[in-house]
PDB file of N, CA and C in Angstrom:
ATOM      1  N   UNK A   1      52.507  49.962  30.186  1.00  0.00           N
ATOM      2  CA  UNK A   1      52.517  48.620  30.716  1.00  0.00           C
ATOM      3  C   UNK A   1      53.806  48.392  31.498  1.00  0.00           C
ATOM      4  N   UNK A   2      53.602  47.708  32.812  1.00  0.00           N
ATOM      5  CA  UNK A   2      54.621  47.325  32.956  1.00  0.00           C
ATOM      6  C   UNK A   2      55.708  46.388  32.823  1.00  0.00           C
ATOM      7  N   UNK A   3      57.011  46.502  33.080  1.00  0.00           N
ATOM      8  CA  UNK A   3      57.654  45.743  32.770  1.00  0.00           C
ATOM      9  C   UNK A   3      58.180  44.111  33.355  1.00  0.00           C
ATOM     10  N   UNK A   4      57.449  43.334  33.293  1.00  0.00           N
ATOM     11  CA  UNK A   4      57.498  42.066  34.220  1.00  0.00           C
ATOM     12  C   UNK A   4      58.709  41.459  35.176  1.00  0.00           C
ATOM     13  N   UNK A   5      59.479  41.661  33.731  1.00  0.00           N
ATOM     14  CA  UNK A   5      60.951  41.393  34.286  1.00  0.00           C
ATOM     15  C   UNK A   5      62.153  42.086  34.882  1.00  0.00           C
ATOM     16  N   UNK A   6      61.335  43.438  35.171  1.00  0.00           N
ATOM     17  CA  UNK A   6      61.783  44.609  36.336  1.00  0.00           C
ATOM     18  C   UNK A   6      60.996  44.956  37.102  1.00  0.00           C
ATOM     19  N   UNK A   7      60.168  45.615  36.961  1.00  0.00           N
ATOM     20  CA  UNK A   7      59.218  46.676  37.493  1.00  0.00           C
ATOM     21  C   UNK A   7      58.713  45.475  39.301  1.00  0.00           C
ATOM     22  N   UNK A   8      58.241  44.406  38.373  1.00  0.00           N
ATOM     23  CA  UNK A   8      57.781  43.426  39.518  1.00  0.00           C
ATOM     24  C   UNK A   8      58.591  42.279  40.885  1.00  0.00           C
ATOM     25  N   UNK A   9      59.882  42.504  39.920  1.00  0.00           N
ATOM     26  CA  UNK A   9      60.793  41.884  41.386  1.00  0.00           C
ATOM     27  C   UNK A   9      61.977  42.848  41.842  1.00  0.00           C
ATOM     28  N   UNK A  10      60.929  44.503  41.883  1.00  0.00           N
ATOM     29  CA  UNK A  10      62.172  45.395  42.239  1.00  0.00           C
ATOM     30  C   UNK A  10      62.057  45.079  43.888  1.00  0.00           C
ATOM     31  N   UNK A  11      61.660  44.666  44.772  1.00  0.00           N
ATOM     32  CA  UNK A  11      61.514  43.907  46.299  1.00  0.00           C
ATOM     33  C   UNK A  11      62.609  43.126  46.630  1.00  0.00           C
ATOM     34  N   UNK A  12      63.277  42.793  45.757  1.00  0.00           N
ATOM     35  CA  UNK A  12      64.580  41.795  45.333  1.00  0.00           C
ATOM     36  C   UNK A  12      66.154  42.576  45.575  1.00  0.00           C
ATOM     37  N   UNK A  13      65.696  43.637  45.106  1.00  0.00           N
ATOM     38  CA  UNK A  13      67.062  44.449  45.096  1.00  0.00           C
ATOM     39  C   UNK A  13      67.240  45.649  46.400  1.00  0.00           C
ATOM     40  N   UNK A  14      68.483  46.066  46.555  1.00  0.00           N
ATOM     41  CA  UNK A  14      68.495  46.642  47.569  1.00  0.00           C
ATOM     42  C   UNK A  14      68.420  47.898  46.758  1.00  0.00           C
ATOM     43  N   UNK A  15      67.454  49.269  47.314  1.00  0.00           N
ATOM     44  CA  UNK A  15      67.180  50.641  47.271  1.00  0.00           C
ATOM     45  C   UNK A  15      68.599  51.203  47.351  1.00  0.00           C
ATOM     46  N   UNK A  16      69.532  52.220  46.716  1.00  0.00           N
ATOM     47  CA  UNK A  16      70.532  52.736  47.108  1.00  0.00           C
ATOM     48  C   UNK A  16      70.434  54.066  47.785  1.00  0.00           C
ATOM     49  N   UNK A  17      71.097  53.933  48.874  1.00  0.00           N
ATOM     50  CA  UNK A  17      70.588  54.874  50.069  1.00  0.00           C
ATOM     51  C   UNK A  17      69.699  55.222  50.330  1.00  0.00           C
ATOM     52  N   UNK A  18      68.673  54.202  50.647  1.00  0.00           N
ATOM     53  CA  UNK A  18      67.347  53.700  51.237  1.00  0.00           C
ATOM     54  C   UNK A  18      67.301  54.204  52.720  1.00  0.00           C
ATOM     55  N   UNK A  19      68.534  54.049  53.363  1.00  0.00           N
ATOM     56  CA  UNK A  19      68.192  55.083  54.828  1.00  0.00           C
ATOM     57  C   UNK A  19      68.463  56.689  54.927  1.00  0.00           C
ATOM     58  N   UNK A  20      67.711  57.259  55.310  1.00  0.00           N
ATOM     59  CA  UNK A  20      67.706  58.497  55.128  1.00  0.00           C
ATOM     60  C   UNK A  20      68.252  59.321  56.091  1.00  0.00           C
ATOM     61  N   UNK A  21      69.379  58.604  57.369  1.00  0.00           N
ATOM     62  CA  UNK A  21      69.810  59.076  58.481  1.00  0.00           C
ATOM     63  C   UNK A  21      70.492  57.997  59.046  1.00  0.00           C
ATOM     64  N   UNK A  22      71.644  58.302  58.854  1.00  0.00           N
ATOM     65  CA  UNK A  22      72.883  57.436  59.365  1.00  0.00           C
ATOM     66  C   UNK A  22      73.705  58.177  60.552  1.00  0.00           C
ATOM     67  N   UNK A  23      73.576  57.433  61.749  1.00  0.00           N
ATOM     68  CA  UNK A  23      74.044  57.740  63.261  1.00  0.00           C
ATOM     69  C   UNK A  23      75.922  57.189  62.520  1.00  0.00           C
ATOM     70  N   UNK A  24      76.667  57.561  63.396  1.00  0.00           N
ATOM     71  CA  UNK A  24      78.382  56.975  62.981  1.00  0.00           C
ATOM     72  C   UNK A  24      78.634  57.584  64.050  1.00  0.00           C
ATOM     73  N   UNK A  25      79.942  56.935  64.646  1.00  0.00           N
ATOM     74  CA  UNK A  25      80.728  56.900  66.086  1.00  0.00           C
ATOM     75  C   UNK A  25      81.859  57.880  65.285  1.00  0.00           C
ATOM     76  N   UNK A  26      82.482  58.586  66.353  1.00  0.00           N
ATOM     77  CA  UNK A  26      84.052  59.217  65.882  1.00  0.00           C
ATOM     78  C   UNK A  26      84.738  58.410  65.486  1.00  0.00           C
ATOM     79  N   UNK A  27      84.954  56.996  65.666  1.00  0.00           N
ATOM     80  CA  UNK A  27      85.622  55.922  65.128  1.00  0.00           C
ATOM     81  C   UNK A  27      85.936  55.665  63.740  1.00  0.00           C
ATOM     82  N   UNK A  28      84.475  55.835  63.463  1.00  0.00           N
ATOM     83  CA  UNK A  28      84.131  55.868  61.768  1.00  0.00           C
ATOM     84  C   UNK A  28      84.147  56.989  61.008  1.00  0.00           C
ATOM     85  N   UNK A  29      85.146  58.199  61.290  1.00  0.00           N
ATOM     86  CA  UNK A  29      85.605  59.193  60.977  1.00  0.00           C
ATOM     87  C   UNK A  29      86.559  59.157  60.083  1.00  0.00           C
ATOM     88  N   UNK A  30      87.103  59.575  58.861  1.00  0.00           N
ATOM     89  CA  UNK A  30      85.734  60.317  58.082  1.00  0.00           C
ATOM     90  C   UNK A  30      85.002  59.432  57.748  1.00  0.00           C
ATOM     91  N   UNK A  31      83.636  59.912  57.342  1.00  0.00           N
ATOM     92  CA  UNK A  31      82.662  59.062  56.752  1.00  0.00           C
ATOM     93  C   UNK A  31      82.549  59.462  55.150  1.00  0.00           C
ATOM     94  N   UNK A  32      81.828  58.480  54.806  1.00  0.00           N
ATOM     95  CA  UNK A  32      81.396  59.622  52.827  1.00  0.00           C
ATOM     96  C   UNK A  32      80.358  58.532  52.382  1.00  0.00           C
ATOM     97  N   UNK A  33      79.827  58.990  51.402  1.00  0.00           N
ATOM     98  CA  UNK A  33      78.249  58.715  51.347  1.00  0.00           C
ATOM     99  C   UNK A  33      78.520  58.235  49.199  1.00  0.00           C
ATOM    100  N   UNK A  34      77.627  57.539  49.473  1.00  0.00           N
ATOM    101  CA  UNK A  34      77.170  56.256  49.596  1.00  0.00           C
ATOM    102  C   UNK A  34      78.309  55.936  50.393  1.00  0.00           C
ATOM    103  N   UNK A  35      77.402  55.099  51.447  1.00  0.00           N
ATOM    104  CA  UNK A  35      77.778  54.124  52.656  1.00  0.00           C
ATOM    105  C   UNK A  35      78.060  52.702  52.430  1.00  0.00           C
ATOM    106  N   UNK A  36      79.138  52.262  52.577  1.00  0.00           N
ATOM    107  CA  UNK A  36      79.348  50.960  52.484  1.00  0.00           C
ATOM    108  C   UNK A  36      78.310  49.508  51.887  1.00  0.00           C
ATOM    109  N   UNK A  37      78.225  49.245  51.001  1.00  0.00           N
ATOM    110  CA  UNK A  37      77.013  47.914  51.042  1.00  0.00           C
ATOM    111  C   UNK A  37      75.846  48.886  49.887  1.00  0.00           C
ATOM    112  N   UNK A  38      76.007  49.932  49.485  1.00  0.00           N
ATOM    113  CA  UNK A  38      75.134  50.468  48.687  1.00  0.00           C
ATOM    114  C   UNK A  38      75.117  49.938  47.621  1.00  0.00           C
ATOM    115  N   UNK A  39      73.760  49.778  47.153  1.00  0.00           N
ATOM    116  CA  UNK A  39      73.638  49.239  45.285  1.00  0.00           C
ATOM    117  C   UNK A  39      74.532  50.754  44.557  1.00  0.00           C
ATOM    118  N   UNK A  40      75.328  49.796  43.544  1.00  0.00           N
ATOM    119  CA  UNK A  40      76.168  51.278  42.660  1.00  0.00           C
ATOM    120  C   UNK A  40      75.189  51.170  41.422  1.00  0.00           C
ATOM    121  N   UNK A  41      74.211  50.624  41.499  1.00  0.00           N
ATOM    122  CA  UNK A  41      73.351  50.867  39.751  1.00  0.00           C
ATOM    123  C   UNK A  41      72.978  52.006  39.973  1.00  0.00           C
ATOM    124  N   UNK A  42      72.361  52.776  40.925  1.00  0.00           N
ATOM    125  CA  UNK A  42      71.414  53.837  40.919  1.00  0.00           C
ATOM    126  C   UNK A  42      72.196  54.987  41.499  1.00  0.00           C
ATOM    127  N   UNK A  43      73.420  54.913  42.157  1.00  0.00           N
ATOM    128  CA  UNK A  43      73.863  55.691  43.299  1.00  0.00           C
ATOM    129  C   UNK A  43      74.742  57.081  42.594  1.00  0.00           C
ATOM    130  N   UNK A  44      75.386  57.928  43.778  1.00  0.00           N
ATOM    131  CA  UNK A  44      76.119  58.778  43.073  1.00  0.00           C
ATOM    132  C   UNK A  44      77.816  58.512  43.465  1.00  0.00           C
ATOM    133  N   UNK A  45      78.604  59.755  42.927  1.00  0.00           N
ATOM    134  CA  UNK A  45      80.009  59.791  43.019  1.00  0.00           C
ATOM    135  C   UNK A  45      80.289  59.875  44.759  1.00  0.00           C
ATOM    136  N   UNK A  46      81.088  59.111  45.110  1.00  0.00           N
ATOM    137  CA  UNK A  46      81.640  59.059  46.353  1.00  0.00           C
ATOM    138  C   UNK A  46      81.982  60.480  46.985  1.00  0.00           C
ATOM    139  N   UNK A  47      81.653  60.669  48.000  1.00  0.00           N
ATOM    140  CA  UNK A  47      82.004  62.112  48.234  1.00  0.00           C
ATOM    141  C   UNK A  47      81.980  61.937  50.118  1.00  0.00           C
ATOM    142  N   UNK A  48      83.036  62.635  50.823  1.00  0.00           N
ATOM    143  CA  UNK A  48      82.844  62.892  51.980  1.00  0.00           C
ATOM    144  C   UNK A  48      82.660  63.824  52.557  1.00  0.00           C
ATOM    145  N   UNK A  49      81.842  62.971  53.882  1.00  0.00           N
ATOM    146  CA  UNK A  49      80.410  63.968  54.433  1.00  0.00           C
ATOM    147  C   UNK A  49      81.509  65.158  55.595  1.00  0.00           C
ATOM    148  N   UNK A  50      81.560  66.025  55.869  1.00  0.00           N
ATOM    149  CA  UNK A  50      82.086  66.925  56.605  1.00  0.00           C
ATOM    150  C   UNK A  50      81.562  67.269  57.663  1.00  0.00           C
ATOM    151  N   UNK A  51      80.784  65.945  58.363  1.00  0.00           N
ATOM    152  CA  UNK A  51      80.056  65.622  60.201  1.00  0.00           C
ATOM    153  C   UNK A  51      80.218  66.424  60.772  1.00  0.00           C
ATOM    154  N   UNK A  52      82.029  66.487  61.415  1.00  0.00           N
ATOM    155  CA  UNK A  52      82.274  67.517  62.672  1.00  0.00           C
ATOM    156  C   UNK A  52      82.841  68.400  62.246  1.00  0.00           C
ATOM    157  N   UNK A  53      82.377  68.528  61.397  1.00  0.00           N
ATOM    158  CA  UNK A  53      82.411  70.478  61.348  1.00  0.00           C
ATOM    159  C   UNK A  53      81.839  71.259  61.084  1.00  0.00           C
ATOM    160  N   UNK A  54      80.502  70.253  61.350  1.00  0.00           N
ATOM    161  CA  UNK A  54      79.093  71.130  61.173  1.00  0.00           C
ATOM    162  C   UNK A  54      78.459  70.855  62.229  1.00  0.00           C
ATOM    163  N   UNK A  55      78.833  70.652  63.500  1.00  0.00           N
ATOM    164  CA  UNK A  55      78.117  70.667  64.679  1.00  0.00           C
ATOM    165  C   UNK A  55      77.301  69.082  64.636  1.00  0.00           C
ATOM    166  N   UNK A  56      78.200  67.934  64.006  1.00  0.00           N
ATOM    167  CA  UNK A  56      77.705  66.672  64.295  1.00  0.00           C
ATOM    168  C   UNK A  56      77.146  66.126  63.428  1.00  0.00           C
ATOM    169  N   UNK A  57      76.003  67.166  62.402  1.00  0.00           N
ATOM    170  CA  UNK A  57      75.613  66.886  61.575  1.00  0.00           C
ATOM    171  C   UNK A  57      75.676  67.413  60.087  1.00  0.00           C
ATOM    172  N   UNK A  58      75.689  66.188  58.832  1.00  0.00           N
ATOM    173  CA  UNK A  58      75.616  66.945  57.934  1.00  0.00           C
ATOM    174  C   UNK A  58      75.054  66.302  57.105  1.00  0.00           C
ATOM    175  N   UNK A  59      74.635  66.385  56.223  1.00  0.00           N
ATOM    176  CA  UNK A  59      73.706  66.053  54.773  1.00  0.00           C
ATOM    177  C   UNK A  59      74.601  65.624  53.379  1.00  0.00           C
ATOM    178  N   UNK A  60      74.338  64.826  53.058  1.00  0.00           N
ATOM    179  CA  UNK A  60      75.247  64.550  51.732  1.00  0.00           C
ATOM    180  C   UNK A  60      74.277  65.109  50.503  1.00  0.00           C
ATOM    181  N   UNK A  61      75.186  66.129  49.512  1.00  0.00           N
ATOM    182  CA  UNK A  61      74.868  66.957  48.770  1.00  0.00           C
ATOM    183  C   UNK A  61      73.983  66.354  47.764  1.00  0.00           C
ATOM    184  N   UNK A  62      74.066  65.032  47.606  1.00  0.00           N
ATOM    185  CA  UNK A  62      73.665  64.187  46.203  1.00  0.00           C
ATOM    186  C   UNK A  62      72.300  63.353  46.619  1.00  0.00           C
ATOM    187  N   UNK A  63      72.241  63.113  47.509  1.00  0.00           N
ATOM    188  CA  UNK A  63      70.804  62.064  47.845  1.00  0.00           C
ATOM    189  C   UNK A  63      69.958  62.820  48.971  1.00  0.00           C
ATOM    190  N   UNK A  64      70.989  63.737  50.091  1.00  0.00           N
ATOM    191  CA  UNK A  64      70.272  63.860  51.436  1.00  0.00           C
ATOM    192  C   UNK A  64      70.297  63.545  52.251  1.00  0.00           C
ATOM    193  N   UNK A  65      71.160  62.283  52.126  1.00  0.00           N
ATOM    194  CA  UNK A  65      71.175  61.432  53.517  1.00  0.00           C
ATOM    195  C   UNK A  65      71.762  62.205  54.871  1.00  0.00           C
ATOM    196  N   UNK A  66      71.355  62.596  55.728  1.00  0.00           N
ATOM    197  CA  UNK A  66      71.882  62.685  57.029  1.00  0.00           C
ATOM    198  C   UNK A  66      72.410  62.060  57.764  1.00  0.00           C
ATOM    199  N   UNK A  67      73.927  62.301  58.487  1.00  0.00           N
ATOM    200  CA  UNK A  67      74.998  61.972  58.761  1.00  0.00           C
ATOM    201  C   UNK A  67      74.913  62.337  60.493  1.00  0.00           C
ATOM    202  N   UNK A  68      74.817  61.468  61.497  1.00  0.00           N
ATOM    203  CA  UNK A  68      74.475  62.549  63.107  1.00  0.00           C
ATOM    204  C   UNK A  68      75.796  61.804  63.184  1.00  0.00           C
ATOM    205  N   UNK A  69      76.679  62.591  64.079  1.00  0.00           N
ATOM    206  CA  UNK A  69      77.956  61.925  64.754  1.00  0.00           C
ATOM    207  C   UNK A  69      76.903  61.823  66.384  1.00  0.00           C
ATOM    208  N   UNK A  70      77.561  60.499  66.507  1.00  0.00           N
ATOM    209  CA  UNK A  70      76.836  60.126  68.129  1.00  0.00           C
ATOM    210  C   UNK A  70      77.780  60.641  69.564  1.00  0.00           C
ATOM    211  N   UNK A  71      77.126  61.208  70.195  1.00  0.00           N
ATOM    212  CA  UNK A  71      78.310  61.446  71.488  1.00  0.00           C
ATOM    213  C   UNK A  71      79.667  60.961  71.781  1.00  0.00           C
TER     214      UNK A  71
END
């Protein structure tokens, strides 16, 4: 059964690292994942992503998220 007072107003809460491909300017160098504004109930240990030095792109080890550095 489910649980009323979770299960049904999970629409309410924000997904933690719900986008699965995050564009970032050289500006925003370094970057690290979870990204700013993330729910911390569900998320992992802070860790930074190593963009340009993988040819622009890179993947964060813990969720997946993809990291493109933009021109």
């Amino acid at each position: 059964m489910v649980n009323p007072d979770t299960a049904a107003n999970q629409q309410d809460f924000n997904t933690p690292n719900a986008k699965k491909a995050v564009e970032i300017k050289a500006a925003n160098l370094p970057v690290h994942c979870p990204v700013e504004g993330s729910s911390l109930w569900n998320s992992h240990p802070k860790v930074y992503i190593p963009v340009e030095e993988n040819g622009g792109e890179a993947k964060c080890p813990y969720c997946g998220t993809m990291f493109k550095l933009l021109g």
